[in-house]
C-alpha atoms as a PDB file:
ATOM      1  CA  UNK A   1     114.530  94.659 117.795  1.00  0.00           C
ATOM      2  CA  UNK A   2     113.025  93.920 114.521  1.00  0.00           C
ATOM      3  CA  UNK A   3     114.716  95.525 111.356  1.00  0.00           C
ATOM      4  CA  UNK A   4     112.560  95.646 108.023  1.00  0.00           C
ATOM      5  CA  UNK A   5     114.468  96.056 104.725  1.00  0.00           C
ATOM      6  CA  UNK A   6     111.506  96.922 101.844  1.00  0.00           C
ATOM      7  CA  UNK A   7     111.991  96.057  98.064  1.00  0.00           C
ATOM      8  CA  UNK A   8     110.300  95.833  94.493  1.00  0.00           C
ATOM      9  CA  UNK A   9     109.802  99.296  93.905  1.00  0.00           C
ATOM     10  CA  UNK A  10     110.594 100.652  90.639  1.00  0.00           C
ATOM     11  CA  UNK A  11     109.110 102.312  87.437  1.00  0.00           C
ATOM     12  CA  UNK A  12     105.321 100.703  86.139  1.00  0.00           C
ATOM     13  CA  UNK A  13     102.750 102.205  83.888  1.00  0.00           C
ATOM     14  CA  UNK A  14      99.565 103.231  84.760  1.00  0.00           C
ATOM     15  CA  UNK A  15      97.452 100.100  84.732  1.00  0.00           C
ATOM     16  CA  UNK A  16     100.459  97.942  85.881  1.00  0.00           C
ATOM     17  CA  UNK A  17     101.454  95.807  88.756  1.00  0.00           C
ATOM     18  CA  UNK A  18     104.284  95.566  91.049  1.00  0.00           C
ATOM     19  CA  UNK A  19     104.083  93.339  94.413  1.00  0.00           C
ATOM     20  CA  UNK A  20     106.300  94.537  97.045  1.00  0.00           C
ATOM     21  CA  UNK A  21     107.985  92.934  99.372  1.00  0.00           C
ATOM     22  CA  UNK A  22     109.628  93.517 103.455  1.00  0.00           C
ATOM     23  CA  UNK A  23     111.838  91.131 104.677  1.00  0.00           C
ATOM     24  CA  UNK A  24     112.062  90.697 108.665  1.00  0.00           C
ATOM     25  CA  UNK A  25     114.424  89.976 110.923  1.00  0.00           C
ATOM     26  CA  UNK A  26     114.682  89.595 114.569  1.00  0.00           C
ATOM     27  CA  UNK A  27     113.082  87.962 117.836  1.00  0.00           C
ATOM     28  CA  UNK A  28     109.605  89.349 117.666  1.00  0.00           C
ATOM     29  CA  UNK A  29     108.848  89.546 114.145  1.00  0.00           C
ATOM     30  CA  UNK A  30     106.725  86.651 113.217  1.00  0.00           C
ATOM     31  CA  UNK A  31     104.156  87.728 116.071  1.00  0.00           C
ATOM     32  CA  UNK A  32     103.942  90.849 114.938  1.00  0.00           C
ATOM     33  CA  UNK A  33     101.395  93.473 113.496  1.00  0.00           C
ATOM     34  CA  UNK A  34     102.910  94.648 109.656  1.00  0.00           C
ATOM     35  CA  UNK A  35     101.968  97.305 107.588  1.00  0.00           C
ATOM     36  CA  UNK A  36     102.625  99.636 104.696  1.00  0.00           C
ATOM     37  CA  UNK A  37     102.349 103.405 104.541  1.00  0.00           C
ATOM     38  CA  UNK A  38     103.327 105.370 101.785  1.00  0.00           C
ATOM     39  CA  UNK A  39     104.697 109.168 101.021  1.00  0.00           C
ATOM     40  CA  UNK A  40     104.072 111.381  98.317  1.00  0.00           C
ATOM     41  CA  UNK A  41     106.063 114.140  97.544  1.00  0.00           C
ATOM     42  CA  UNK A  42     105.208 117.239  99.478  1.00  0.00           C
ATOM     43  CA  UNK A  43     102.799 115.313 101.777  1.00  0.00           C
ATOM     44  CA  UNK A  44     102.527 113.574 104.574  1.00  0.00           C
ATOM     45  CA  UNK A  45     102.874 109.559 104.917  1.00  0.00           C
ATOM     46  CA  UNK A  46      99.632 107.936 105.239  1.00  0.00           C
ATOM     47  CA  UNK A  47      98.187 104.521 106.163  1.00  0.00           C
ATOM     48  CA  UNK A  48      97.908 102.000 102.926  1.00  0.00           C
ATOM     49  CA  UNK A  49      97.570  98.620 104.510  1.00  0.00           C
ATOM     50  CA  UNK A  50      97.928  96.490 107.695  1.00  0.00           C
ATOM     51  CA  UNK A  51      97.869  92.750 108.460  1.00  0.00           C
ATOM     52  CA  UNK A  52      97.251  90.976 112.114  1.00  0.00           C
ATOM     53  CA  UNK A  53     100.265  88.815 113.144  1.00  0.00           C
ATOM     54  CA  UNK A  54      98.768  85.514 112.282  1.00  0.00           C
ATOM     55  CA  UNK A  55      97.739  86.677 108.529  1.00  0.00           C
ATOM     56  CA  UNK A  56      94.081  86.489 109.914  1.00  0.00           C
ATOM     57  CA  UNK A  57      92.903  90.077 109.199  1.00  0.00           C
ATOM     58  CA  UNK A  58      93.862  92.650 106.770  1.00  0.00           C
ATOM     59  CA  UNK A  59      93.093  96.518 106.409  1.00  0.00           C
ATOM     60  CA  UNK A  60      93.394  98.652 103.785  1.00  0.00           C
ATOM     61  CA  UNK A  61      92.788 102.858 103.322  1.00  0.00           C
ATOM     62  CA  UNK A  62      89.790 103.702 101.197  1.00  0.00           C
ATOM     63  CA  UNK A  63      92.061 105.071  98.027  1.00  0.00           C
ATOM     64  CA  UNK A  64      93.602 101.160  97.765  1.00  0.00           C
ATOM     65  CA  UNK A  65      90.690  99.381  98.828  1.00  0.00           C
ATOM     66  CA  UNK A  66      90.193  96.548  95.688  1.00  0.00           C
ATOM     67  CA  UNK A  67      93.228  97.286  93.793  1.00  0.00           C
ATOM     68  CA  UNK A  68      95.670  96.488  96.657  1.00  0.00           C
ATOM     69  CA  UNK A  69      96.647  93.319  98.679  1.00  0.00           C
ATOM     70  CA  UNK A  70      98.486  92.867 101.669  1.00  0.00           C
ATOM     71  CA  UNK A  71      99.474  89.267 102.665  1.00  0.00           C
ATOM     72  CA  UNK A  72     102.888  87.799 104.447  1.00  0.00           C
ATOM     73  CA  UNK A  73     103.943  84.678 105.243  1.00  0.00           C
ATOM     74  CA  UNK A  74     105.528  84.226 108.394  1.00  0.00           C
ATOM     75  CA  UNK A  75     107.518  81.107 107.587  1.00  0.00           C
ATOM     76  CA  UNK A  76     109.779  83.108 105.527  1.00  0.00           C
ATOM     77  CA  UNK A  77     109.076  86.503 107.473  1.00  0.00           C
ATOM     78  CA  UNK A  78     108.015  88.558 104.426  1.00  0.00           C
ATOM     79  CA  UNK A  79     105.151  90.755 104.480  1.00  0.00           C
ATOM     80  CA  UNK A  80     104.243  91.541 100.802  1.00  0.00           C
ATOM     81  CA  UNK A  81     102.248  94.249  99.094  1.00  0.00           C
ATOM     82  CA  UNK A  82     100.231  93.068  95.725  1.00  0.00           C
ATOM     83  CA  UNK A  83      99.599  96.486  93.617  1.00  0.00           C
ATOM     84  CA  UNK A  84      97.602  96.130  90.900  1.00  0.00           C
ATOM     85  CA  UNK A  85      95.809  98.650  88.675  1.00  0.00           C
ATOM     86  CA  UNK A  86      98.100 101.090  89.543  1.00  0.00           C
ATOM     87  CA  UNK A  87      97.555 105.075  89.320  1.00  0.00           C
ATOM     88  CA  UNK A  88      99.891 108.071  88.848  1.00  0.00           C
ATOM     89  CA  UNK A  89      98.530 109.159  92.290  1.00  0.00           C
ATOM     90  CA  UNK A  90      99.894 106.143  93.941  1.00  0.00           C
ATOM     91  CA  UNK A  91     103.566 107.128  93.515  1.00  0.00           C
ATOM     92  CA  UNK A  92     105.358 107.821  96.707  1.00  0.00           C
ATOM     93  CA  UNK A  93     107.519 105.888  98.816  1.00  0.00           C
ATOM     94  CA  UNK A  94     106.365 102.713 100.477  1.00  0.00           C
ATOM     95  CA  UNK A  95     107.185 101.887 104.124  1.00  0.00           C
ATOM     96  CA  UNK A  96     107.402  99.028 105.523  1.00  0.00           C
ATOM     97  CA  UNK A  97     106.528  98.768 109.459  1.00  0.00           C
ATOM     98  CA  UNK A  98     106.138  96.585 112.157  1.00  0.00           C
ATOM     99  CA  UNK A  99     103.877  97.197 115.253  1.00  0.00           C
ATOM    100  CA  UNK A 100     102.290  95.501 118.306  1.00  0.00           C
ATOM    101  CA  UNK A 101      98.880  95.717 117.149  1.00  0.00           C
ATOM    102  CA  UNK A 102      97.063  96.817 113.846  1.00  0.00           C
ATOM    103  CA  UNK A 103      95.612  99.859 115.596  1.00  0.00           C
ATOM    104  CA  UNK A 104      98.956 100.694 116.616  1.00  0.00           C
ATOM    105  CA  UNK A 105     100.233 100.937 113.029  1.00  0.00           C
ATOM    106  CA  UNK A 106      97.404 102.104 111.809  1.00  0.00           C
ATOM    107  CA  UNK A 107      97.990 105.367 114.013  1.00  0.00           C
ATOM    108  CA  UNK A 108     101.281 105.432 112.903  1.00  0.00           C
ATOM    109  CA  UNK A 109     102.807 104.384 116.087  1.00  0.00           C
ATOM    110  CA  UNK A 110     104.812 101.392 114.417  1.00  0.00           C
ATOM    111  CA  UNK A 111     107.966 100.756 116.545  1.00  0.00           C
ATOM    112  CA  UNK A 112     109.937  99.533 113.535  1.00  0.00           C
ATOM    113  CA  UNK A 113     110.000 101.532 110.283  1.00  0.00           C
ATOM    114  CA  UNK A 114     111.881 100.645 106.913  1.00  0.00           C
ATOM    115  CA  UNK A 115     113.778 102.969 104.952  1.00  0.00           C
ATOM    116  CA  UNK A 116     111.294 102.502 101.763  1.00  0.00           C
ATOM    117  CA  UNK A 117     111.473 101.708  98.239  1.00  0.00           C
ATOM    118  CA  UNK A 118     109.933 104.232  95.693  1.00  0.00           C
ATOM    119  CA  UNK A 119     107.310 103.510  93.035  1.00  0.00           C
ATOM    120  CA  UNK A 120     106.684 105.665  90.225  1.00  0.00           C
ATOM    121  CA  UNK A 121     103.375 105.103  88.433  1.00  0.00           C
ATOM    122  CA  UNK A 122     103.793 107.127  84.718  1.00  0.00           C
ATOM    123  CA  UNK A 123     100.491 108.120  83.272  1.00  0.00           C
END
């Protein structure tokens, strides 16, 4: 079992930062895939960012590509989320999620989901 609490959402202007963060706890989460997704209102959660395991490789969707940085550091078993140049279309609700592989998450099979923490970019 591997439970994933999200935080450092919040309110930011357009422009702005905010770095997210997932905490981890449990037997397998170190060596596992770790990803965020994110849900707008009135649409469907999508794919933002995934990291390998080992902090080795890193993906990102197209629309975050650049302005977005996924890193974690396994020591402390926190997967974090660096937003910068944030956009009115990036509000939704991040997600926090744990898989066996980076395909797997980026599917959307993660095993292990968060409950999310909400950013609001104002324009």
């Amino acid at each position: 079992q591997v439970q994933l609490v999200e935080s450092g959402g919040g309110l930011v202007q357009g422009g702005g930062s905010l770095r997210l963060s997932c905490a981890a706890s449990g037997r397998t989460a170190s060596t596992s895939a770790m990803g965020w997704f994110r849900q707008a209102p009135g649409k469907e959660r999508e794919f933002v960012a995934a990291i390998t395991w080992d902090g080795g490789n890193a993906y990102y969707a197209d629309s975050v590509k650049g302005r977005f940085t996924i890193s974690r550091d396994n020591a402390k078993n926190t997967v974090y989320l660096q937003m910068n140049s944030l956009k009115p279309e990036d509000t939704a609700v991040y997600y926090c999620a744990a898989g066996s592989s980076v395909p797997t998450l980026y599917n959307g099979s993660a095993r292990y989901w968060g409950k999310g923490t909400l950013i609001t970019v104002s324009s």
